[in-house]
Protein backbone atom coordinates (compact mmCIF):
# COMPACT_ATOMS: atom_id res chain seq x y z
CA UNK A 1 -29.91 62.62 -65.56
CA UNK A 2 -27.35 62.47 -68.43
CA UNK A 3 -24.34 61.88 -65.28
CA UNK A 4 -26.27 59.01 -63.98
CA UNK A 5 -26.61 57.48 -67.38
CA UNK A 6 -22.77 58.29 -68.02
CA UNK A 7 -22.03 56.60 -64.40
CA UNK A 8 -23.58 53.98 -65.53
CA UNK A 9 -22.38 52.63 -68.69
CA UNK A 10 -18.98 53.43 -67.44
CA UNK A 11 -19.97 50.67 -64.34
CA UNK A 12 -21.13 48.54 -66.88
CA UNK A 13 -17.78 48.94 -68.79
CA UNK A 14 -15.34 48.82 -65.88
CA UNK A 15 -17.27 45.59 -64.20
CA UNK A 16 -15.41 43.16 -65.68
CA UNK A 17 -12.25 44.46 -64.95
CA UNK A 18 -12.96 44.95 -61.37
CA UNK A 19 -14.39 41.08 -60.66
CA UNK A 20 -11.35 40.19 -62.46
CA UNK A 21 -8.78 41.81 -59.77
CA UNK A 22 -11.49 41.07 -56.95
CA UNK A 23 -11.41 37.15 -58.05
CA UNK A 24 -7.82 37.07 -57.47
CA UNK A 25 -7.78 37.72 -53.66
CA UNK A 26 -8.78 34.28 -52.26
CA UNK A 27 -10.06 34.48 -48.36
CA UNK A 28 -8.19 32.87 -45.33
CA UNK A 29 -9.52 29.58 -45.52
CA UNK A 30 -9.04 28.97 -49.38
CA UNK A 31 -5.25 29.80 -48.97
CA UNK A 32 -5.11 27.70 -45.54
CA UNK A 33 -6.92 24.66 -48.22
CA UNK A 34 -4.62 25.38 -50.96
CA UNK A 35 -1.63 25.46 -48.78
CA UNK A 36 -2.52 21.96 -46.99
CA UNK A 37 -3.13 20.66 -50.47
CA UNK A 38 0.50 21.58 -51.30
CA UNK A 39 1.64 19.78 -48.51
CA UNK A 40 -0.14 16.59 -49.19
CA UNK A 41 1.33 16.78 -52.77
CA UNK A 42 5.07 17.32 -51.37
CA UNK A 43 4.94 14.16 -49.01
CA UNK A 44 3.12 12.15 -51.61
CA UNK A 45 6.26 13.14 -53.98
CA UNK A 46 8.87 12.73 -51.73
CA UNK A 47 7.47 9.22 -50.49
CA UNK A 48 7.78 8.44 -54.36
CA UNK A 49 11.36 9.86 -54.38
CA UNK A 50 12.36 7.57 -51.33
CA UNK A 51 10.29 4.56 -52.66
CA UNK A 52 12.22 5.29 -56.02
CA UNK A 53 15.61 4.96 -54.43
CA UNK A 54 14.65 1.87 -52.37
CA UNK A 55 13.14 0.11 -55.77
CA UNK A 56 16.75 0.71 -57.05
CA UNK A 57 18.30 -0.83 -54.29
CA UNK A 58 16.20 -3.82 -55.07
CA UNK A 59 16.09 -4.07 -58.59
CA UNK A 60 12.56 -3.94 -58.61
CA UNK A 61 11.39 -3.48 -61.67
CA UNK A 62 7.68 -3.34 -60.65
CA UNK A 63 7.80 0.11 -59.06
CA UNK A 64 9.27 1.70 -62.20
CA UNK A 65 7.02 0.01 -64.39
CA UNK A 66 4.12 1.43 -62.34
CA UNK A 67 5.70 4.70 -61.67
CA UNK A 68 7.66 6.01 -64.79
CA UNK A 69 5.56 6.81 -67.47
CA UNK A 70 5.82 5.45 -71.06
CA UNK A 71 7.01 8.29 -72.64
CA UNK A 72 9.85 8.38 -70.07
CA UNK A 73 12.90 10.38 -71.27
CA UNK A 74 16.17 10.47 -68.96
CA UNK A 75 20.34 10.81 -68.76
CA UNK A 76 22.48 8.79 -67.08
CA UNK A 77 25.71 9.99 -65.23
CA UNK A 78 27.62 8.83 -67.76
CA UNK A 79 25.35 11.45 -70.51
CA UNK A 80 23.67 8.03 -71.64
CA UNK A 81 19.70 8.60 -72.95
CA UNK A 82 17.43 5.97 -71.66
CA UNK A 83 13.83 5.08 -72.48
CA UNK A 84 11.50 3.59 -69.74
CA UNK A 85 12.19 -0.02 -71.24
CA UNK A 86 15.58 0.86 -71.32
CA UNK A 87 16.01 1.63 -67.47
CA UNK A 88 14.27 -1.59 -66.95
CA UNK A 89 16.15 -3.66 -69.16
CA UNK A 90 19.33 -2.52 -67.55
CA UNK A 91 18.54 -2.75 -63.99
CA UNK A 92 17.19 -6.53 -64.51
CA UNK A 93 20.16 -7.35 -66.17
CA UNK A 94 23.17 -5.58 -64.08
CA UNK A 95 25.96 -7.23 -62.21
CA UNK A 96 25.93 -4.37 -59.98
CA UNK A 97 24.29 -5.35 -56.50
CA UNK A 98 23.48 -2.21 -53.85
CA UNK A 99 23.47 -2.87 -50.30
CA UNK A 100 22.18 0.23 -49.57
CA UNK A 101 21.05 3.20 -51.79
CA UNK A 102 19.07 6.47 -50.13
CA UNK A 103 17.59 9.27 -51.35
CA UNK A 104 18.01 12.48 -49.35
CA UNK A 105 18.32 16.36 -49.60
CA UNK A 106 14.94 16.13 -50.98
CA UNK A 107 13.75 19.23 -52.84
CA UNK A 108 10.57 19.69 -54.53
CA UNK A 109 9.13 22.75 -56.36
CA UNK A 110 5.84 22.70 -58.12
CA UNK A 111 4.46 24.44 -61.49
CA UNK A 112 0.65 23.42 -61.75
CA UNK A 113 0.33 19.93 -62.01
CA UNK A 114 4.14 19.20 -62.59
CA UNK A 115 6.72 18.66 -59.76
CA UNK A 116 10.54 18.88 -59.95
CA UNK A 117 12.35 17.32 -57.37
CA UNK A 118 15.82 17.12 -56.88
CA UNK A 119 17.50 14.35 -54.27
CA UNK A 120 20.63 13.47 -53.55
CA UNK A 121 21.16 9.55 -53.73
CA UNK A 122 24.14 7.60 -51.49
CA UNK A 123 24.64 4.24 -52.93
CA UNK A 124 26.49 1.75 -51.40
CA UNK A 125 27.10 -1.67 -53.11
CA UNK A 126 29.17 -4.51 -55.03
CA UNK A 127 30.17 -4.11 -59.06
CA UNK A 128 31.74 -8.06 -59.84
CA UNK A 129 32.99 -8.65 -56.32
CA UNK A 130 34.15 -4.98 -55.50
CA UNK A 131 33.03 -2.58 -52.80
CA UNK A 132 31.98 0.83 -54.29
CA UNK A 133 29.86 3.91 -52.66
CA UNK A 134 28.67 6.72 -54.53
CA UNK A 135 26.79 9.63 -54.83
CA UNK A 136 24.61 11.41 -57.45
CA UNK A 137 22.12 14.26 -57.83
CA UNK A 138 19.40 13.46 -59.09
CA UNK A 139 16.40 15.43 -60.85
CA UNK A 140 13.57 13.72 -61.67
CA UNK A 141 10.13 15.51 -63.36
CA UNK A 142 6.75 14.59 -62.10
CA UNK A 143 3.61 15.20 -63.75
CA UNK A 144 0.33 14.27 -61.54
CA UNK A 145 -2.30 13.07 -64.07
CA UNK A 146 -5.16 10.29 -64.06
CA UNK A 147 -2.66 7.20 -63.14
CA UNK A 148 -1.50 9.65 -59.68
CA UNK A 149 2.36 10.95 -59.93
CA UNK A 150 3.96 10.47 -63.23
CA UNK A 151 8.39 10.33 -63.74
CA UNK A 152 8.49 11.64 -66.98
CA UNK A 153 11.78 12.48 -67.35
CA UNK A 154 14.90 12.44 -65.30
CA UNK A 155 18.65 13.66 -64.96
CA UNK A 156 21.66 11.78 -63.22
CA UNK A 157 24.97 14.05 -62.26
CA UNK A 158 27.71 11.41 -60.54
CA UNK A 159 29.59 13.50 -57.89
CA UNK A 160 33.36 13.37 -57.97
CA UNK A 161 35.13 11.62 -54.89
């Protein structure tokens, strides 16, 4: 009798520490869900990426207002900080006109709700009547909260040539 009691309280005891590693296996179909999930959140980021590019191209300051969030932190290539009203301010008011600017080499990685993606972007375009093409890596941080996908901070690294 005193062994069953014994068995027991040590099930009692060791319960919670058995659900624990038993809640961590998920079955097939929760890790088919989760993984499909992931996948839905990649395209919907790299769509932004893309759309971000294109909005560049364009000037358009609407996407970036919508997009980038308020507390918006990120460098230029030239090791410039801008604010979100800063990038706006300067791409309504520069001379610089792109013909063409494209976002590829798309790479996105995910911690929880945050997604870093890094892109490289091929610009082509006119600065006061001169041709110029260049390229840049570019890392922008997402964070997906109430308003959808969030830039909240970004990184621009010219490359030489």
């Amino acid at each position: 009798m005193p062994r069953f009691f014994i068995g027991l309280l040590l099930g009692v005891l060791f319960y919670p520490c058995a659900r624990a590693q038993y809640s961590q296996y998920k079955s097939p179909a929760e890790l088919r869900e989760e993984a499909a999930m992931a996948e839905v959140h990649r395209q919907e980021v790299s769509v932004l990426e893309r759309e971000n590019a294109h909005a560049w191209q364009l000037g358009n300051s609407t996407f970036f207002s919508r997009v980038y969030g308020d507390d918006y932190l990120g460098t230029t290539e030239n090791g410039q900080v801008v604010t979100k009203t800063a990038l706006i301010r300067t791409l309504q008011a520069s001379e610089v006109k792109y013909t063409s600017v494209v976002a590829s080499d798309i790479k996105v990685r995910f911690f929880q709700d945050t997604a870093v993606v890094q892109t490289l972007w091929s610009m082509l375009g006119t600065r006061n009547g001169q041709k110029f093409s260049r390229q840049m890596r570019v890392i922008h941080v997402y964070v997906d909260g109430p308003r959808g996908w969030t830039v909240v901070a970004g990184q621009q690294t010219a490359l030489p040539g």
